[in-house]
N, C-alpha and C. Protein backbone atom coordinates (compact mmCIF):
# COMPACT_ATOMS: atom_id res chain seq x y z
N UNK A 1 -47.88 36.01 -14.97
CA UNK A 1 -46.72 35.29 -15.48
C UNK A 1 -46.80 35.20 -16.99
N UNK A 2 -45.77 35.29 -17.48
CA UNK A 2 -45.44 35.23 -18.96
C UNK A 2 -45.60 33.43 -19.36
N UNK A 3 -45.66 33.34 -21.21
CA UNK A 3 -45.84 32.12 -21.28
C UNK A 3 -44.43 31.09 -21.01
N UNK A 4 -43.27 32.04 -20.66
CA UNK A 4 -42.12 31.23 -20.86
C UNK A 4 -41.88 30.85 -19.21
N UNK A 5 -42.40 31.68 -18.28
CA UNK A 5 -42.29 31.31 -16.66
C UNK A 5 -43.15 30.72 -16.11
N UNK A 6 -44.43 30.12 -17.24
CA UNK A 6 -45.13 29.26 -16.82
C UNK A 6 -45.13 28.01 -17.26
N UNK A 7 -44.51 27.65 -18.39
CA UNK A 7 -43.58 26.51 -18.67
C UNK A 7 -42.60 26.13 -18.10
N UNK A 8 -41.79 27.02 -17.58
CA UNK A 8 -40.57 26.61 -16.70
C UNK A 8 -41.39 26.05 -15.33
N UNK A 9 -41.74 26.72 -15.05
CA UNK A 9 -43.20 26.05 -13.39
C UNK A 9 -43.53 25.12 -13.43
N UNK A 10 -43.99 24.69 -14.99
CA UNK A 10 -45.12 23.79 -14.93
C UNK A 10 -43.78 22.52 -15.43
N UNK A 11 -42.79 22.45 -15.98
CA UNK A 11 -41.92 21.62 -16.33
C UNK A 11 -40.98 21.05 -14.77
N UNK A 12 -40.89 22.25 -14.26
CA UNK A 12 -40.35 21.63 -12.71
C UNK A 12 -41.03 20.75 -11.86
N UNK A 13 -42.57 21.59 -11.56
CA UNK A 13 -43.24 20.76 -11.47
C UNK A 13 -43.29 19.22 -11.96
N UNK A 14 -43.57 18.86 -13.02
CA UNK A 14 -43.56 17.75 -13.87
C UNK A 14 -42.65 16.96 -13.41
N UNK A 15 -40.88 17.66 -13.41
CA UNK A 15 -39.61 16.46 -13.45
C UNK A 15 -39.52 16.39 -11.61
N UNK A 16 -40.34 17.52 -11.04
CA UNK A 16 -39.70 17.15 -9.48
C UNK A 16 -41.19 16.62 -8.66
N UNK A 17 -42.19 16.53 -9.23
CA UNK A 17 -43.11 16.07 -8.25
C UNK A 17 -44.23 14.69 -8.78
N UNK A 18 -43.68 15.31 -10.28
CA UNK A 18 -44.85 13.45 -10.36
C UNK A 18 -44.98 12.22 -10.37
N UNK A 19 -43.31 11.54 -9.73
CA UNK A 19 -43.32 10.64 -9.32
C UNK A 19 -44.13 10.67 -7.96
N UNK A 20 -44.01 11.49 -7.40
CA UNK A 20 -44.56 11.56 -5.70
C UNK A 20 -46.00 11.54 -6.10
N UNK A 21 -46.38 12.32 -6.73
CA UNK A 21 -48.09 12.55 -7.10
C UNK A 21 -48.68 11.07 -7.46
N UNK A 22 -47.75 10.13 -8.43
CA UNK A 22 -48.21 9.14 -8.44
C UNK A 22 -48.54 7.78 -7.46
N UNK A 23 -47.28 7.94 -6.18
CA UNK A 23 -47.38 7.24 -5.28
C UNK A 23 -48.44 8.00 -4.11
N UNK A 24 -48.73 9.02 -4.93
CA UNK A 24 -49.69 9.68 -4.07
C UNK A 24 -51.34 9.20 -4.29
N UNK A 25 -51.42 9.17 -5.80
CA UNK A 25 -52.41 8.78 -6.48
C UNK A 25 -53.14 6.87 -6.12
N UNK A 26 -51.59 6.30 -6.18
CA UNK A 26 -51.69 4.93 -6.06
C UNK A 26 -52.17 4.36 -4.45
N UNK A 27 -51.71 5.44 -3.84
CA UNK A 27 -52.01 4.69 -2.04
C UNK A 27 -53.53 5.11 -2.42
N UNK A 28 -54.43 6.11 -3.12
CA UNK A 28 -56.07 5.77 -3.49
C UNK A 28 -56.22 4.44 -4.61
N UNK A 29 -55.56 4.38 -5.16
CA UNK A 29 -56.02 3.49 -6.49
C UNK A 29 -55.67 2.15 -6.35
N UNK A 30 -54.66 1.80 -6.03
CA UNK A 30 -54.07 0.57 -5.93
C UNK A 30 -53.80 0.15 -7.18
N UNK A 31 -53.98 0.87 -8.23
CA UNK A 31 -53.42 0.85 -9.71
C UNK A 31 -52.98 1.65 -10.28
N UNK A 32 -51.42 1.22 -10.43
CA UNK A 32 -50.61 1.91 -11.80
C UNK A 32 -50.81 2.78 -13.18
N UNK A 33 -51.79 2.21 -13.87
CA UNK A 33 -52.03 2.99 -14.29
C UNK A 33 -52.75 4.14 -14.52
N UNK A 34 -54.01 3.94 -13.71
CA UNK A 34 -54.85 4.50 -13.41
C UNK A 34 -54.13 5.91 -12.37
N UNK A 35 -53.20 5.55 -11.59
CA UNK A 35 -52.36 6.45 -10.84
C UNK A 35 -52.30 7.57 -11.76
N UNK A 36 -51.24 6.91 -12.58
CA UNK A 36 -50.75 7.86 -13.80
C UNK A 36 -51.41 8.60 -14.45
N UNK A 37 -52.99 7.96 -14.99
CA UNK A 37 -53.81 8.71 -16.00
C UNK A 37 -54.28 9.92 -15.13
N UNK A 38 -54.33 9.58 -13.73
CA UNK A 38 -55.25 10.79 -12.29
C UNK A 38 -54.20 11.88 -12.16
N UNK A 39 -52.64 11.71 -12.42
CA UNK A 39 -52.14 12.57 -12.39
C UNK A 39 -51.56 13.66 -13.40
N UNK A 40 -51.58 12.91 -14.83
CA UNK A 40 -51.74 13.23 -16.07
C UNK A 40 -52.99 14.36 -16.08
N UNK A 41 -54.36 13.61 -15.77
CA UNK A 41 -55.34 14.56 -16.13
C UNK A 41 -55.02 15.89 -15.12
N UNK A 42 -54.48 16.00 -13.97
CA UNK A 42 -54.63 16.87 -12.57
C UNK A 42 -53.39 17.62 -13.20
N UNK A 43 -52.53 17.43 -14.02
CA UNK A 43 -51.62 18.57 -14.63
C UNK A 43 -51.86 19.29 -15.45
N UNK A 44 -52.72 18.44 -16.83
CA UNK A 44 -53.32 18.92 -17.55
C UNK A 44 -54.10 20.05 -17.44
N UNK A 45 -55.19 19.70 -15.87
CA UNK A 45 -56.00 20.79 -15.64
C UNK A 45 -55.73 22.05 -15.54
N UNK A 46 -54.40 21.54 -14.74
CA UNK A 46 -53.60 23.06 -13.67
C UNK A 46 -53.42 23.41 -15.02
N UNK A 47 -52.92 23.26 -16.45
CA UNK A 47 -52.44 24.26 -17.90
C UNK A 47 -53.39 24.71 -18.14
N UNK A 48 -54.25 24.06 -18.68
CA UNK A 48 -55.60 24.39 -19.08
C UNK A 48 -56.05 25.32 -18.41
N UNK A 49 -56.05 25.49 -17.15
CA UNK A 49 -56.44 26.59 -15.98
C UNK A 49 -55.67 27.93 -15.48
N UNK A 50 -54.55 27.56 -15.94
CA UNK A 50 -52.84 28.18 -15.37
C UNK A 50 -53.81 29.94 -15.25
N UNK A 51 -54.42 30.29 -16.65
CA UNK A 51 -55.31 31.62 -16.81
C UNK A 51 -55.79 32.44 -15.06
N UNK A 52 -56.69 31.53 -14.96
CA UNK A 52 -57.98 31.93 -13.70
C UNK A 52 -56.92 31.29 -12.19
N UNK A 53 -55.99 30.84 -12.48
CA UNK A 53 -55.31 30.14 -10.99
C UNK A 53 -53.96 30.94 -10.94
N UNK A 54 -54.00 32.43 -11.51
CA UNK A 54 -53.18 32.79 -11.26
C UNK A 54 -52.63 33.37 -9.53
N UNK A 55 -53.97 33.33 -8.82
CA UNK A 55 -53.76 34.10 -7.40
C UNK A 55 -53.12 32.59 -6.57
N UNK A 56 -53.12 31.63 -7.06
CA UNK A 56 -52.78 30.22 -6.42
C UNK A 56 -51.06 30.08 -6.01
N UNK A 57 -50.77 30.12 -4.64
CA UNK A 57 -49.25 30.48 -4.48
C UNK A 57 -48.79 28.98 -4.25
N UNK A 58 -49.46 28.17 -4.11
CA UNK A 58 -48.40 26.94 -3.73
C UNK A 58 -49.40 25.91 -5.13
N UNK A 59 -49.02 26.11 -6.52
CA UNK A 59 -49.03 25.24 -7.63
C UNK A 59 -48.93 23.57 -7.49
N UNK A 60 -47.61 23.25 -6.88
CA UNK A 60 -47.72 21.84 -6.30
C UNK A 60 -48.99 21.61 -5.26
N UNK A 61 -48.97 21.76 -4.31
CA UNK A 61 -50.08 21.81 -3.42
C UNK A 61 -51.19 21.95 -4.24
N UNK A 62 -51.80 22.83 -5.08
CA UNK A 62 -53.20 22.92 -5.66
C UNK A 62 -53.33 21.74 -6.53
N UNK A 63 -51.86 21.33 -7.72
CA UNK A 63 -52.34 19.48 -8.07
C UNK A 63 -52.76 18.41 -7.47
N UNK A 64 -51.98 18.86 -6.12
CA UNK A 64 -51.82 17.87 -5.11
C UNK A 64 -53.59 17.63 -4.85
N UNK A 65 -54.15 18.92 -4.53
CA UNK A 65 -55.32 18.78 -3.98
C UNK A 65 -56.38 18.26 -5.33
N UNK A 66 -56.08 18.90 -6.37
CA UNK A 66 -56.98 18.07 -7.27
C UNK A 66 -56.87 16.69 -7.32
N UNK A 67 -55.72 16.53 -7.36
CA UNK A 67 -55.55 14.94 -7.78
C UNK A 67 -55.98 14.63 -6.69
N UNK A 68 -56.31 14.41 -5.66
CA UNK A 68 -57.13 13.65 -4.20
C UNK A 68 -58.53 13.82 -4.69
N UNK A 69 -58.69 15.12 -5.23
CA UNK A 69 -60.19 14.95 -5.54
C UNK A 69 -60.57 14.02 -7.11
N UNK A 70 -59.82 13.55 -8.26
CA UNK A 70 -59.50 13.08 -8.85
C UNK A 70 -59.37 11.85 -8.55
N UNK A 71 -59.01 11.54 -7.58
CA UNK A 71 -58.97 9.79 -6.83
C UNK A 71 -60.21 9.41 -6.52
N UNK A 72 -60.63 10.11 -5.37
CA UNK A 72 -61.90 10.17 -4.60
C UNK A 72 -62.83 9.90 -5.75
N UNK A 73 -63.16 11.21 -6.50
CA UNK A 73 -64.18 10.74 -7.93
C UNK A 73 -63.97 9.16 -8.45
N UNK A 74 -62.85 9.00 -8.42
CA UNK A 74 -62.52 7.75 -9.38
C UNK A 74 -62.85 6.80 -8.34
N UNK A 75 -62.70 6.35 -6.80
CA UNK A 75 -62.94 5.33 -5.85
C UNK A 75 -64.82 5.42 -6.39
């Protein structure tokens, strides 16, 4: 993927799933902000990574799974 179709991915991502990620984050945390910072860092990663995770077909799903592991660390 080019850098302009992985911004568009990663921006959809962003406006259509991280409210959910956060109520996803929060049923581990039981805190707000902390939700937020677990799902902040678990997007971050996926950019930072976007390189080596190119064979990864379901992008939502692979945040999804960090950020659980991202909780878990943090419980």
């Amino acid at each position: 993927m080019d850098d302009k179709t992985n911004i568009q991915l990663f921006n959809h991502i962003f406006t259509h799933h991280r409210e959910r990620f956060i109520r996803f984050a929060y049923s581990y945390t039981h805190k707000q902000e902390v939700a937020e910072d677990l799902v902040t860092e678990s997007l971050i990663y996926y950019w930072e990574n976007r390189a080596r995770l190119q064979d990864v077909k379901d992008v939502p799903l692979y945040i999804l799974d960090t950020l659980k592991n991202k909780c878990l660390d943090y419980l």
